[in-house]
N, C-alpha and C. Protein backbone atom coordinates (compact mmCIF):
# COMPACT_ATOMS: atom_id res chain seq x y z
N UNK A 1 -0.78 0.93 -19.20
CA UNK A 1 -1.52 -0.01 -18.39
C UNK A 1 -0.71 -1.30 -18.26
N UNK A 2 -0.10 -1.48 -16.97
CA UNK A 2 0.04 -3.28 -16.64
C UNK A 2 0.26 -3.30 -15.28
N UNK A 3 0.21 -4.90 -15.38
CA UNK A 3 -0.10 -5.81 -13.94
C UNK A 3 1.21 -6.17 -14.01
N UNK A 4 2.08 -6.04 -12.52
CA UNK A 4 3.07 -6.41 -12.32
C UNK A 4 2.64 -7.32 -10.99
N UNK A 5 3.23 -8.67 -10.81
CA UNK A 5 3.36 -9.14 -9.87
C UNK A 5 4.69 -9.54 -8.70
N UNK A 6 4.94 -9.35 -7.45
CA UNK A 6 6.18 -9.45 -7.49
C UNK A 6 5.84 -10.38 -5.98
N UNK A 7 7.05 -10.95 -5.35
CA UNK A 7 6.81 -11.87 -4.41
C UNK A 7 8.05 -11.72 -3.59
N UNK A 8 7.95 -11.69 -2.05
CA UNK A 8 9.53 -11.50 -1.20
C UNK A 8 8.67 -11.55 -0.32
N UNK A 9 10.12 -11.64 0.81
CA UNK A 9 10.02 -12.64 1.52
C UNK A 9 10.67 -11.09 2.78
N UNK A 10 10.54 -11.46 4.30
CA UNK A 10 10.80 -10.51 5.08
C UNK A 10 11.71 -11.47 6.24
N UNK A 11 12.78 -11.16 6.98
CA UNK A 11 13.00 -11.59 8.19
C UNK A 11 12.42 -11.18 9.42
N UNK A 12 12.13 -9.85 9.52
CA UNK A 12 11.61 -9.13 10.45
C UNK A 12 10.47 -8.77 9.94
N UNK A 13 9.13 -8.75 10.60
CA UNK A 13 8.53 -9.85 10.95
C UNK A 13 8.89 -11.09 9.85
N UNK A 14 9.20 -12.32 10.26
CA UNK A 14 8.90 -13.52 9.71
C UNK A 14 7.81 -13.85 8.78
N UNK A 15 8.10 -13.31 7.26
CA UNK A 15 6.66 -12.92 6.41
C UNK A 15 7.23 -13.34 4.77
N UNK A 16 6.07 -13.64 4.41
CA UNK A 16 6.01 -14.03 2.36
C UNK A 16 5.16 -13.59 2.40
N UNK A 17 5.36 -12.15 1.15
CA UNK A 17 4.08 -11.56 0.25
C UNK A 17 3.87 -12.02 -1.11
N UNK A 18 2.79 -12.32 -1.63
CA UNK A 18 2.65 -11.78 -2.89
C UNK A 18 1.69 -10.62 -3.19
N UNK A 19 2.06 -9.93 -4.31
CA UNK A 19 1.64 -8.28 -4.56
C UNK A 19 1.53 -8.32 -5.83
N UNK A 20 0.22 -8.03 -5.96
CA UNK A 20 -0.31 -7.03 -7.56
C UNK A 20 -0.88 -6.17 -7.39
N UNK A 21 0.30 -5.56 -8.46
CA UNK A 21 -0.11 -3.98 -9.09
C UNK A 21 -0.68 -3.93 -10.23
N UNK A 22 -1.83 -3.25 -10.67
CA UNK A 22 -2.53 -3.39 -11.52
C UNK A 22 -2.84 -1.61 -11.45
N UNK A 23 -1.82 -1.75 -12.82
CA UNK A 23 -2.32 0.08 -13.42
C UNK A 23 -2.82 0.46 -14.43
N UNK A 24 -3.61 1.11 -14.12
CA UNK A 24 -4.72 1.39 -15.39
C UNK A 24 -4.34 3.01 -15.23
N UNK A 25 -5.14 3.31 -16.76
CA UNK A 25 -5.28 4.84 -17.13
C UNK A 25 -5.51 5.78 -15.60
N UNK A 26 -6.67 5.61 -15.52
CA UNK A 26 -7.35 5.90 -14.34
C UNK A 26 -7.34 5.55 -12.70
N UNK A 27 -6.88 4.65 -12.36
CA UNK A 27 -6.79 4.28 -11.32
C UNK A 27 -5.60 3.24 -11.37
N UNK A 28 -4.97 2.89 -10.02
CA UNK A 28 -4.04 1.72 -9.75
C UNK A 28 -4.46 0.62 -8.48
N UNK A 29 -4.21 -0.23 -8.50
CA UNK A 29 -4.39 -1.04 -7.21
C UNK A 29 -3.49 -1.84 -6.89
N UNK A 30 -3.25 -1.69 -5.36
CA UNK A 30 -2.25 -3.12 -4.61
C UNK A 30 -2.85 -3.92 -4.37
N UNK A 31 -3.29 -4.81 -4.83
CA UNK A 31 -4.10 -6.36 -3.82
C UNK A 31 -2.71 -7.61 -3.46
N UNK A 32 -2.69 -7.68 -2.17
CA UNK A 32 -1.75 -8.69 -1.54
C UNK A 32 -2.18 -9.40 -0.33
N UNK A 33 -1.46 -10.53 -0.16
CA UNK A 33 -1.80 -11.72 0.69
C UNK A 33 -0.36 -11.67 0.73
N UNK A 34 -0.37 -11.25 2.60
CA UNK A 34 1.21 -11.53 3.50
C UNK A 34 0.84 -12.78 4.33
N UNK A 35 1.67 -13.79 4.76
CA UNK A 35 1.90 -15.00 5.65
C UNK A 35 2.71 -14.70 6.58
N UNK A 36 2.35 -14.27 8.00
CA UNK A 36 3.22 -14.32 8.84
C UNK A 36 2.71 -14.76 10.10
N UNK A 37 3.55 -15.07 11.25
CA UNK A 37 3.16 -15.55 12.58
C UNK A 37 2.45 -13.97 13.76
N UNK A 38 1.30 -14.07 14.10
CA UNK A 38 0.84 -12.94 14.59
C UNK A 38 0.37 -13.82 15.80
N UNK A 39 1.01 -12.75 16.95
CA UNK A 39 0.88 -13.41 18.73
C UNK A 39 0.99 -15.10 18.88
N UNK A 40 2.32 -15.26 17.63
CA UNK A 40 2.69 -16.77 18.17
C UNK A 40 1.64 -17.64 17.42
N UNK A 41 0.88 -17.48 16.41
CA UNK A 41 0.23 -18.10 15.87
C UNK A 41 0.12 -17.63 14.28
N UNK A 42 -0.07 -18.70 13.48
CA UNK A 42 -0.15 -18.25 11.85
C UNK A 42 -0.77 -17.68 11.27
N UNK A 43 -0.99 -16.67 10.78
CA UNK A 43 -1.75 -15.76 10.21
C UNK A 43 -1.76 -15.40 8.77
N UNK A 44 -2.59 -14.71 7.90
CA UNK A 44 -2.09 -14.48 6.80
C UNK A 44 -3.32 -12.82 6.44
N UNK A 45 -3.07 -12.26 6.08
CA UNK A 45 -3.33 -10.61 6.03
C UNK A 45 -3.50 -10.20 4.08
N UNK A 46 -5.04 -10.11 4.21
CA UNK A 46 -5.29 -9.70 2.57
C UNK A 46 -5.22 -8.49 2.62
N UNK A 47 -5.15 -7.58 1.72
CA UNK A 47 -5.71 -6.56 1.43
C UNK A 47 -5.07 -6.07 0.40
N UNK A 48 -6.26 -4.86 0.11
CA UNK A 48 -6.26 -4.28 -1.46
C UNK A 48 -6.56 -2.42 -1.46
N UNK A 49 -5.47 -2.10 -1.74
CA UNK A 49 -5.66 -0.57 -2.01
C UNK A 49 -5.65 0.37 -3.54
N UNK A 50 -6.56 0.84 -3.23
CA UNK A 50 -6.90 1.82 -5.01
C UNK A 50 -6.76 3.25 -4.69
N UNK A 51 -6.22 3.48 -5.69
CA UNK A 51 -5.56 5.10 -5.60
C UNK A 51 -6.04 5.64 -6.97
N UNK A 52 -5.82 7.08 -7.04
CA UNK A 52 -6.59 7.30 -7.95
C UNK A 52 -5.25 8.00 -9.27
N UNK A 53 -5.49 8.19 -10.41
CA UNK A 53 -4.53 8.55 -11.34
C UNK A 53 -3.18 9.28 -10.85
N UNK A 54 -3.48 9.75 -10.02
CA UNK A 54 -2.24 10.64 -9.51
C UNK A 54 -1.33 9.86 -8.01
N UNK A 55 -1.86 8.37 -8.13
CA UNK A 55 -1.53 7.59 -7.26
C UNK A 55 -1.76 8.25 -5.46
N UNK A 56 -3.29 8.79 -5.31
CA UNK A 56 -3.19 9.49 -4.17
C UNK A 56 -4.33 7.87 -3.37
N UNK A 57 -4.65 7.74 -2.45
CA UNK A 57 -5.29 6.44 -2.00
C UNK A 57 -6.70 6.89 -1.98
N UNK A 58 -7.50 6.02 -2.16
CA UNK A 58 -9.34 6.13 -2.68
C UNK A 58 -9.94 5.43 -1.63
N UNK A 59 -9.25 4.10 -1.48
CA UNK A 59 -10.11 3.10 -0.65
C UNK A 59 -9.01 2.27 -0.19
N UNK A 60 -8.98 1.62 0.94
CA UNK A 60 -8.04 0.34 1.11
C UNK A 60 -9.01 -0.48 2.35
N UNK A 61 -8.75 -2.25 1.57
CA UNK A 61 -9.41 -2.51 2.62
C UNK A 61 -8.73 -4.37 3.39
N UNK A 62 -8.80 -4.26 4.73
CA UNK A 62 -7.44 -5.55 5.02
C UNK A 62 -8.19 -6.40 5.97
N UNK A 63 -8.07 -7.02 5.52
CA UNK A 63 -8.68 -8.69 6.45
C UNK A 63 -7.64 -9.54 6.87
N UNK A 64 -7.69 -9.37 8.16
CA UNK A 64 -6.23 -10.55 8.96
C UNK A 64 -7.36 -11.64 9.24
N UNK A 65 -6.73 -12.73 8.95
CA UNK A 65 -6.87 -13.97 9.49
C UNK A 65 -6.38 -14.87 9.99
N UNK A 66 -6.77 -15.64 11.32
CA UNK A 66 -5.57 -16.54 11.85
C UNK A 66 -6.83 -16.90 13.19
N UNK A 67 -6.03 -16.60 14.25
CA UNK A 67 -6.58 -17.37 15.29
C UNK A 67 -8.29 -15.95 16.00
N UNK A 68 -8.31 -15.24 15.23
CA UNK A 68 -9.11 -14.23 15.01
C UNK A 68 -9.43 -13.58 14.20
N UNK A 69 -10.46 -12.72 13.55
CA UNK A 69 -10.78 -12.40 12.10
C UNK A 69 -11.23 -10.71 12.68
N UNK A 70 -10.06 -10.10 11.62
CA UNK A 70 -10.60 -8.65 12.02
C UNK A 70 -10.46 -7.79 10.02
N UNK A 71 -11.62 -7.28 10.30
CA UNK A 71 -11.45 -6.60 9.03
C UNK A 71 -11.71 -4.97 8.75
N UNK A 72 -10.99 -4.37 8.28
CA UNK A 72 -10.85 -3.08 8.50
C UNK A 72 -10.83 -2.03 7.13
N UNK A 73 -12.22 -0.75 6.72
CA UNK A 73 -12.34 -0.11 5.35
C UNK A 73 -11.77 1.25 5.27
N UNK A 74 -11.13 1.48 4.96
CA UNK A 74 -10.35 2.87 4.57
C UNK A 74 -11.27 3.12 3.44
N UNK A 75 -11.99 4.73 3.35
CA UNK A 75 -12.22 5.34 2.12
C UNK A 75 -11.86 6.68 1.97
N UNK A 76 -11.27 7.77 1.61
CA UNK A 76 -10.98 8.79 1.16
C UNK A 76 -11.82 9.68 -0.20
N UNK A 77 -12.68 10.63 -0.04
CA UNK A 77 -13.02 11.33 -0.87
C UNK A 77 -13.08 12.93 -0.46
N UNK A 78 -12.40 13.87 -1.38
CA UNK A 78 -11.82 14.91 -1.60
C UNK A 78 -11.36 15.41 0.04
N UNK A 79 -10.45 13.76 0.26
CA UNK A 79 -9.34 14.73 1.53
C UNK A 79 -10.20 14.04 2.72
N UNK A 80 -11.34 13.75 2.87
CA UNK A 80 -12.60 13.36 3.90
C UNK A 80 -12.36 11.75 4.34
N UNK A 81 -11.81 11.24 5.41
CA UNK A 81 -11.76 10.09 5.40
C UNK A 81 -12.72 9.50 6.42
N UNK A 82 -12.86 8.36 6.41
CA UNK A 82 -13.68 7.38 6.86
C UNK A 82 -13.01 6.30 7.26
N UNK A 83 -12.99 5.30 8.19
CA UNK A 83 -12.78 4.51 8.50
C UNK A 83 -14.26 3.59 8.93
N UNK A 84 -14.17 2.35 8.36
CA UNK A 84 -15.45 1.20 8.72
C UNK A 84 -16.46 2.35 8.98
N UNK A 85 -17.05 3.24 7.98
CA UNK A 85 -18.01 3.79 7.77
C UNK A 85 -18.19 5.02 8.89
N UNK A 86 -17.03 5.13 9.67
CA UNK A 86 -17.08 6.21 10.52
C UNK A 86 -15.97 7.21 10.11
N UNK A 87 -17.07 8.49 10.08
CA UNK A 87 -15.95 9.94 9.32
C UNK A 87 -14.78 9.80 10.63
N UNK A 88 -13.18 10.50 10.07
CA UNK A 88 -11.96 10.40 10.67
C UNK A 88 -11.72 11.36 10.26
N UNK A 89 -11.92 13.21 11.00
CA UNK A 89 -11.75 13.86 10.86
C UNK A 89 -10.09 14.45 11.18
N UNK A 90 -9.31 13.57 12.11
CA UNK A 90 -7.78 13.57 12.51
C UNK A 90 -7.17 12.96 11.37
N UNK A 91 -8.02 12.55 10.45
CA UNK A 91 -7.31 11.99 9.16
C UNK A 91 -7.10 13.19 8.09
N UNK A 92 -7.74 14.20 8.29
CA UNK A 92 -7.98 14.96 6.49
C UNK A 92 -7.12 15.07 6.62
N UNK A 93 -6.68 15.78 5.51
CA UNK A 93 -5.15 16.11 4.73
C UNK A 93 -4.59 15.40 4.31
N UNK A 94 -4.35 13.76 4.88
CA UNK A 94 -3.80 12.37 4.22
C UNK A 94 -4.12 12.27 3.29
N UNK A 95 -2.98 12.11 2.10
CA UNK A 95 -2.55 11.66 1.04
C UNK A 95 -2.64 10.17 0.95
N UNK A 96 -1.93 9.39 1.69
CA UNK A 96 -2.04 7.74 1.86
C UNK A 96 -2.15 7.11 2.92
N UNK A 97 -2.56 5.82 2.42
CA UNK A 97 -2.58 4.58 3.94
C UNK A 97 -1.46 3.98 3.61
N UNK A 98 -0.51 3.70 5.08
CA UNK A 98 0.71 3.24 5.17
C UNK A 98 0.40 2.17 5.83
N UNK A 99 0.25 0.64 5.01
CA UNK A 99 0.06 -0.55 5.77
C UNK A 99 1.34 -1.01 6.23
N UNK A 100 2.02 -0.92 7.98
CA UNK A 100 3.03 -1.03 8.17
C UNK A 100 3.99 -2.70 8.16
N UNK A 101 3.02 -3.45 7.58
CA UNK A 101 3.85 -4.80 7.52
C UNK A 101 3.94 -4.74 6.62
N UNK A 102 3.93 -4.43 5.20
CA UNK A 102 3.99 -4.76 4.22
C UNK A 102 4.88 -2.97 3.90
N UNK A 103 5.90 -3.59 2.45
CA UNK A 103 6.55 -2.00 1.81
C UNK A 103 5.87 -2.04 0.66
N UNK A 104 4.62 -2.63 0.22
CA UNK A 104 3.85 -2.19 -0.49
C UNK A 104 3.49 -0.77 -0.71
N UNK A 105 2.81 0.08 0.28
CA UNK A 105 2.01 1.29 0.33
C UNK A 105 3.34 2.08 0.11
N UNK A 106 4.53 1.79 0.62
CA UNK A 106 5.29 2.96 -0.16
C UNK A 106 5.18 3.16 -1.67
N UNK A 107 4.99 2.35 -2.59
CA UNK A 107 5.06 2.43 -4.08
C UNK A 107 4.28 3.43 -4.41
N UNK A 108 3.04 3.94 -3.55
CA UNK A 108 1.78 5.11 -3.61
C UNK A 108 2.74 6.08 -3.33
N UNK A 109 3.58 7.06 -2.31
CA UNK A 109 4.26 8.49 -3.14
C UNK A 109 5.30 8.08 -3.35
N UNK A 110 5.93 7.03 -4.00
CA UNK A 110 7.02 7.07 -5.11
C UNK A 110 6.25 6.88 -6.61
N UNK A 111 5.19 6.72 -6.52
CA UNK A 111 4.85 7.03 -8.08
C UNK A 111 4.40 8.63 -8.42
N UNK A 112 4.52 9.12 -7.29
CA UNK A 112 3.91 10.13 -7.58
C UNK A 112 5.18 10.93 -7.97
N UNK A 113 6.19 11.13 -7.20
CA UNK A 113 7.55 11.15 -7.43
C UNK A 113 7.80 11.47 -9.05
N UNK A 114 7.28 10.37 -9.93
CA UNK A 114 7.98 10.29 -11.07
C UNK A 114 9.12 10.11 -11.67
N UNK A 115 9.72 9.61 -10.71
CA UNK A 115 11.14 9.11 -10.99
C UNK A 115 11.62 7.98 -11.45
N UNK A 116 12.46 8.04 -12.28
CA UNK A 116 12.97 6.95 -12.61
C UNK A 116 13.73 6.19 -11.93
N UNK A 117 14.08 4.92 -12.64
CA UNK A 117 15.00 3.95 -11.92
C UNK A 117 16.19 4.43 -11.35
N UNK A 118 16.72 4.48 -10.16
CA UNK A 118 17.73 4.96 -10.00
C UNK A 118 17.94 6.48 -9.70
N UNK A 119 16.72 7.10 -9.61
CA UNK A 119 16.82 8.44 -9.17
C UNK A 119 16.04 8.81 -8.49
N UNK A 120 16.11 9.72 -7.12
CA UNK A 120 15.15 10.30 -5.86
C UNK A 120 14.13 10.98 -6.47
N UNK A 121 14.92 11.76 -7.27
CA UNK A 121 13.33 12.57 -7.69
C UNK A 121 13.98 13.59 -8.28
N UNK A 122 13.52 14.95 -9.62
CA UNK A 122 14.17 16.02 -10.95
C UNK A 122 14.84 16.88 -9.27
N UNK A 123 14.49 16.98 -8.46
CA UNK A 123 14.53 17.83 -7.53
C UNK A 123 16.25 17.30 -7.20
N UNK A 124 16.49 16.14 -7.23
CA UNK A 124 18.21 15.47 -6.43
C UNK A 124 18.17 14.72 -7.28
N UNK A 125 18.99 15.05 -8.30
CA UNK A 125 19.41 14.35 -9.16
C UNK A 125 20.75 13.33 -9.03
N UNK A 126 21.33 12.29 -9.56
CA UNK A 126 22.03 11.33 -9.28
C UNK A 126 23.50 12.84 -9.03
N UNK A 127 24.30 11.61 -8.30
CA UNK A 127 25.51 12.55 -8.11
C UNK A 127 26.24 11.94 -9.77
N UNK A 128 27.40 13.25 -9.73
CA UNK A 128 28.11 13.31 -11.07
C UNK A 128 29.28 11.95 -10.76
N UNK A 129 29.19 11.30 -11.80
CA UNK A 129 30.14 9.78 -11.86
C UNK A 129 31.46 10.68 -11.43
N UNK A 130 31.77 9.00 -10.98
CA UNK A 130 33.69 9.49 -10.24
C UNK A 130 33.78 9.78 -8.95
């Protein structure tokens, strides 16, 4: 179990995150607040995703704010998704939500991965030194 926090910065889009990961036995979560300029005006974008032990996604949910307020609920149960309380049957089979401004949501199937630092995955292992 731990909370890692980490903070960076993007050129493309023009953006500062901060990101916590908070892993527990049972479950993990991303909660982050990105700052960036959206249609020429300042914005800043919460949201928080929970996955479940096997780092697969449970719930995610993102509130942009700026010169308009839109807020949007991802839930997932056994494969069944929902969006803002409406079933998303073009969704089953998804494994994760890929929030595309942020490289947060990748960390959800690289944990699943199990790989260590520095390696793709037991499947491609590092090449032989030299």
């Amino acid at each position: 179990m731990a909370t890692t926090g980490v903070l960076w910065t993007s050129a493309e889009p023009a953006s500062a995150e901060h990101l916590v990961i908070d892993e527990q036995t049972a479950r993990a979560s991303l909660v982050g607040t990105t700052v960036l300029p959206l249609e020429g005006r300042p914005a800043h974008i919460r949201y928080t995703v929970t996955a479940d032990a096997e780092w697969r996604t449970t719930t995610a949910r993102v509130e942009l704010i700026g010169h308009r307020r839109v807020v949007v609920e991802l839930a997932v149960d056994d494969g069944a998704w929902t969006v803002d309380d409406e079933r998303r049957p073009d969704l089953d089979g998804c494994i994760d939500v890929d929030l595309g401004w942020t490289p947060a949501t990748n960390i959800l199937p690289m944990r699943r991965l199990g790989s260590e630092v520095g390696r793709l995955s037991a499947r491609y292992p590092p090449p032989p030194p030299g």
